[in-house]
C-alpha atoms as a PDB file:
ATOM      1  CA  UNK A   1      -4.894 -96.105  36.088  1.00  0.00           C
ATOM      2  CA  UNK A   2      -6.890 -92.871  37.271  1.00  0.00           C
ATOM      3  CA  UNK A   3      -5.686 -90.822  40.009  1.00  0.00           C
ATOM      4  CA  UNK A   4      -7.878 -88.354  41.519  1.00  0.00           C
ATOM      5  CA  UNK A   5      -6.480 -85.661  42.887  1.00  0.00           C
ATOM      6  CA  UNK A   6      -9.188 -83.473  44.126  1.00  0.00           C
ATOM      7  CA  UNK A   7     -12.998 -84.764  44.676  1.00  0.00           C
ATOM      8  CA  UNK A   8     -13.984 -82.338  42.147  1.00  0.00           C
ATOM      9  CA  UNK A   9     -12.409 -80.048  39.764  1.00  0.00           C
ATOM     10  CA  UNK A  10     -15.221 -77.238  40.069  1.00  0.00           C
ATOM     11  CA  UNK A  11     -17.597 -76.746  43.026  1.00  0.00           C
ATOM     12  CA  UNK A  12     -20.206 -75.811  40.444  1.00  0.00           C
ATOM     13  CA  UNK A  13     -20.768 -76.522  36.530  1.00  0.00           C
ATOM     14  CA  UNK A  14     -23.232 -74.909  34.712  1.00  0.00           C
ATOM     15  CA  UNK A  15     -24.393 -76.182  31.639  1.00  0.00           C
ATOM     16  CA  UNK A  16     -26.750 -73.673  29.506  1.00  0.00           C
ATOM     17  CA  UNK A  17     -27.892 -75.570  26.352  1.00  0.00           C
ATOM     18  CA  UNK A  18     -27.987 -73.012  23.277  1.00  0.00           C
ATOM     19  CA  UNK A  19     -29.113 -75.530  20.981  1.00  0.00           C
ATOM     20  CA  UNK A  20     -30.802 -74.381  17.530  1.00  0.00           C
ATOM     21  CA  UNK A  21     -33.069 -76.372  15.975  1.00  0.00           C
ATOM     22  CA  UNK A  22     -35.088 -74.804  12.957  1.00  0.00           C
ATOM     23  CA  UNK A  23     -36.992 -71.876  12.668  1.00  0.00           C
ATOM     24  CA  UNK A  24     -40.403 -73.454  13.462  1.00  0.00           C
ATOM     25  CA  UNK A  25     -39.219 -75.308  16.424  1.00  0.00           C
ATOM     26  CA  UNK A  26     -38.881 -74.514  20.285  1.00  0.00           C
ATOM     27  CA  UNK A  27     -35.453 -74.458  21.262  1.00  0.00           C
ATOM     28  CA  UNK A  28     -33.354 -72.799  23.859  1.00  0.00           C
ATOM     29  CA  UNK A  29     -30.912 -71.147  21.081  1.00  0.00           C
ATOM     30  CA  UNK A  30     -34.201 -69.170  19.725  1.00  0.00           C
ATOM     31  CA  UNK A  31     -34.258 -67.739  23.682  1.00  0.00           C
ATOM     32  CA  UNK A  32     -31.096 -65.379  23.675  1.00  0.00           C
ATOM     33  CA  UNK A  33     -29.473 -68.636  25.344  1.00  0.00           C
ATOM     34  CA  UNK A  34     -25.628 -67.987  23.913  1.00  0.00           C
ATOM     35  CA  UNK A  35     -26.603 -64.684  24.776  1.00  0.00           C
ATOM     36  CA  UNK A  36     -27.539 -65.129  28.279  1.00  0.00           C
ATOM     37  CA  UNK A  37     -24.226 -67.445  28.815  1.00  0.00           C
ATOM     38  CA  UNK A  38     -22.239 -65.271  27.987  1.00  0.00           C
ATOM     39  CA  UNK A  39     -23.896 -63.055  30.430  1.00  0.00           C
ATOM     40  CA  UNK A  40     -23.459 -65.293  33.220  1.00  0.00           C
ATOM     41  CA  UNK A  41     -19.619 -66.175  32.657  1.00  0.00           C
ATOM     42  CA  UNK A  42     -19.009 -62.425  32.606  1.00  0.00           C
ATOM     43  CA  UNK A  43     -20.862 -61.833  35.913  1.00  0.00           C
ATOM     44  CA  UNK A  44     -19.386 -65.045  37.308  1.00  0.00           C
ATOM     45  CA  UNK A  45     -15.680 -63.353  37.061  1.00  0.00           C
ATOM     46  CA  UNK A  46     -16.975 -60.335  38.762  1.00  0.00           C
ATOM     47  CA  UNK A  47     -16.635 -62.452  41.847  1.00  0.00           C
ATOM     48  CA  UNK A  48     -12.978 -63.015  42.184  1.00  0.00           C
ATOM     49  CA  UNK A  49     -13.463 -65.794  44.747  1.00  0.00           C
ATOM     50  CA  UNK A  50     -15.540 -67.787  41.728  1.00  0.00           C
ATOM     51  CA  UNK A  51     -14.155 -67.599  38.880  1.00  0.00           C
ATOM     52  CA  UNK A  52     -10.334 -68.573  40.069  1.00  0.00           C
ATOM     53  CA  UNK A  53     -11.873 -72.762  39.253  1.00  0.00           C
ATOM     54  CA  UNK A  54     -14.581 -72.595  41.733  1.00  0.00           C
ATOM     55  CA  UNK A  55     -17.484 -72.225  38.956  1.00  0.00           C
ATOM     56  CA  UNK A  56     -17.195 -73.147  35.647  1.00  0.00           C
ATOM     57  CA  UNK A  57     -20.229 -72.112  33.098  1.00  0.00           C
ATOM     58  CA  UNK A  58     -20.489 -73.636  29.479  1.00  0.00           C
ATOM     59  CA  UNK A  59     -21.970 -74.281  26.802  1.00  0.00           C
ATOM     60  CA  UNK A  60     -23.638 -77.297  26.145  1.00  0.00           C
ATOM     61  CA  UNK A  61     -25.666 -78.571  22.934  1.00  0.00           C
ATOM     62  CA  UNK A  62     -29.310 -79.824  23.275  1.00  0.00           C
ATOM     63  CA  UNK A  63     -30.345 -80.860  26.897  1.00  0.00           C
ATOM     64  CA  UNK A  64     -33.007 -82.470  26.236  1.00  0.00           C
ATOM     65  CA  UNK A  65     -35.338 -80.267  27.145  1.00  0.00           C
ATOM     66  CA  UNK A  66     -36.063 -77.308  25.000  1.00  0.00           C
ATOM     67  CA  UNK A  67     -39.617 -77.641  25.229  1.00  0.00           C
ATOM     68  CA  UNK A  68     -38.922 -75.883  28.526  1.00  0.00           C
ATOM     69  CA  UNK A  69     -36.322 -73.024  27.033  1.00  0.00           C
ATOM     70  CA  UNK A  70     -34.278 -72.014  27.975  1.00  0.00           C
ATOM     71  CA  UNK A  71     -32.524 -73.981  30.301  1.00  0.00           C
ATOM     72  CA  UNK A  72     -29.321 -73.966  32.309  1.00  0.00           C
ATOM     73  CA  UNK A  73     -28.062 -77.115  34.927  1.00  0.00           C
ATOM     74  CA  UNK A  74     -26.214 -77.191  37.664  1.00  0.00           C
ATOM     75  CA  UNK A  75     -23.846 -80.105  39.048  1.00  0.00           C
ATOM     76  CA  UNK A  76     -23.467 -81.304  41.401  1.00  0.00           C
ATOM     77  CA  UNK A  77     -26.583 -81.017  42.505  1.00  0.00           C
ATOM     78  CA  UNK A  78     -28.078 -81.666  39.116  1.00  0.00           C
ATOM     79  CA  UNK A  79     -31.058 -78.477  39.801  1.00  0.00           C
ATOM     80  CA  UNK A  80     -32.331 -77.847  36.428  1.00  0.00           C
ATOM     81  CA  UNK A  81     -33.735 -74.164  35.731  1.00  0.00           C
ATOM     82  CA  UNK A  82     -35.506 -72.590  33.091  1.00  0.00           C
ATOM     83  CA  UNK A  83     -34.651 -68.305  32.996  1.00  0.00           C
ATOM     84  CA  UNK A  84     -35.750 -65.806  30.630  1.00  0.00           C
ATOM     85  CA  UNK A  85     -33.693 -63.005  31.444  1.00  0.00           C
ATOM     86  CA  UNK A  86     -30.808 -61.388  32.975  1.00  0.00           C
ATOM     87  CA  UNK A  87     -32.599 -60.929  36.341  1.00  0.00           C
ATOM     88  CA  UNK A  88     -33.292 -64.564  36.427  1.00  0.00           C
ATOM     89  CA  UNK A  89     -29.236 -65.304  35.830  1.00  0.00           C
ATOM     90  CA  UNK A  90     -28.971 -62.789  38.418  1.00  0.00           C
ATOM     91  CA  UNK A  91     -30.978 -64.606  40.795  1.00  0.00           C
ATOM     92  CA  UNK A  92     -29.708 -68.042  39.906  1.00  0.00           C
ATOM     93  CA  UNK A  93     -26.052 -66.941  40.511  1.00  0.00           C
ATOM     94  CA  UNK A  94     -26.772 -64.964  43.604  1.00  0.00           C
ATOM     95  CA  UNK A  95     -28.729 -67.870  45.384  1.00  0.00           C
ATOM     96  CA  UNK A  96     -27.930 -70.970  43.689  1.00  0.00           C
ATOM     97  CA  UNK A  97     -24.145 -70.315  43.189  1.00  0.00           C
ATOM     98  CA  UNK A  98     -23.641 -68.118  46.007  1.00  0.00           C
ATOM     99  CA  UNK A  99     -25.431 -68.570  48.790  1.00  0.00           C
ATOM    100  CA  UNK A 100     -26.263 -72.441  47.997  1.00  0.00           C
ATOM    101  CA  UNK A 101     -30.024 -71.999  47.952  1.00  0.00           C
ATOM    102  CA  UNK A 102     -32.295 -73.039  45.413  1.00  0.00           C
ATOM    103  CA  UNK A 103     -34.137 -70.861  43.510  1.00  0.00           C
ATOM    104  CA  UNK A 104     -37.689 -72.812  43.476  1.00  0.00           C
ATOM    105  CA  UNK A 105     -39.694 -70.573  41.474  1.00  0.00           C
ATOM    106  CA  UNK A 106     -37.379 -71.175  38.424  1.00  0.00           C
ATOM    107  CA  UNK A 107     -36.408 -74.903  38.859  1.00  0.00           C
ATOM    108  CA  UNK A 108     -37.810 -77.490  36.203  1.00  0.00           C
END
């Protein structure tokens, strides 16, 4: 038998894929993607009212969908975003995770 204790465990899970395929193929782990994860779990415990099991980021293997790399999701919503950079992870965590508002210009 399950119990459930809370709804949800986290409000929000990220999932950035960091998948590698080979050399000659487009993939998200060719992007700086374990990189850029690790960049976003350190600026996500920045904010002490976050990272005390209110976000959770991870990695993940292949999404899917590196033809689009690199890409990150977000549940629950399920908002799927490609970034490039730091400034986009910025962005994304600033008004995606924080504020609750999608960022449209980087959504798949």
């Amino acid at each position: 038998m399950l119990y459930k204790l809370d709804y949800m465990y986290f409000d929000k899970h990220v999932f950035f894929c960091i998948n590698v395929r080979n050399e000659n193929e487009t993939c998200c782990g060719h992007c700086d993607a374990q990189g850029l994860q690790r960049y976003a779990k350190d600026r996500i415990k920045e904010f002490s009212n976050l990272s005390e099991g209110k976000i959770r980021i991870n990695k993940a293997g292949c999404l899917g969908r590196c033809d689009f790399g690199p890409v990150l999701v977000i549940y629950p919503e399920a908002v799927w975003y490609q970034y490039l950079d730091k400034n986009d992870i910025d962005e994304i965590i600033t008004s995606h995770l924080i504020d609750g508002k999608i960022v449209d210009r980087l959504v798949l």
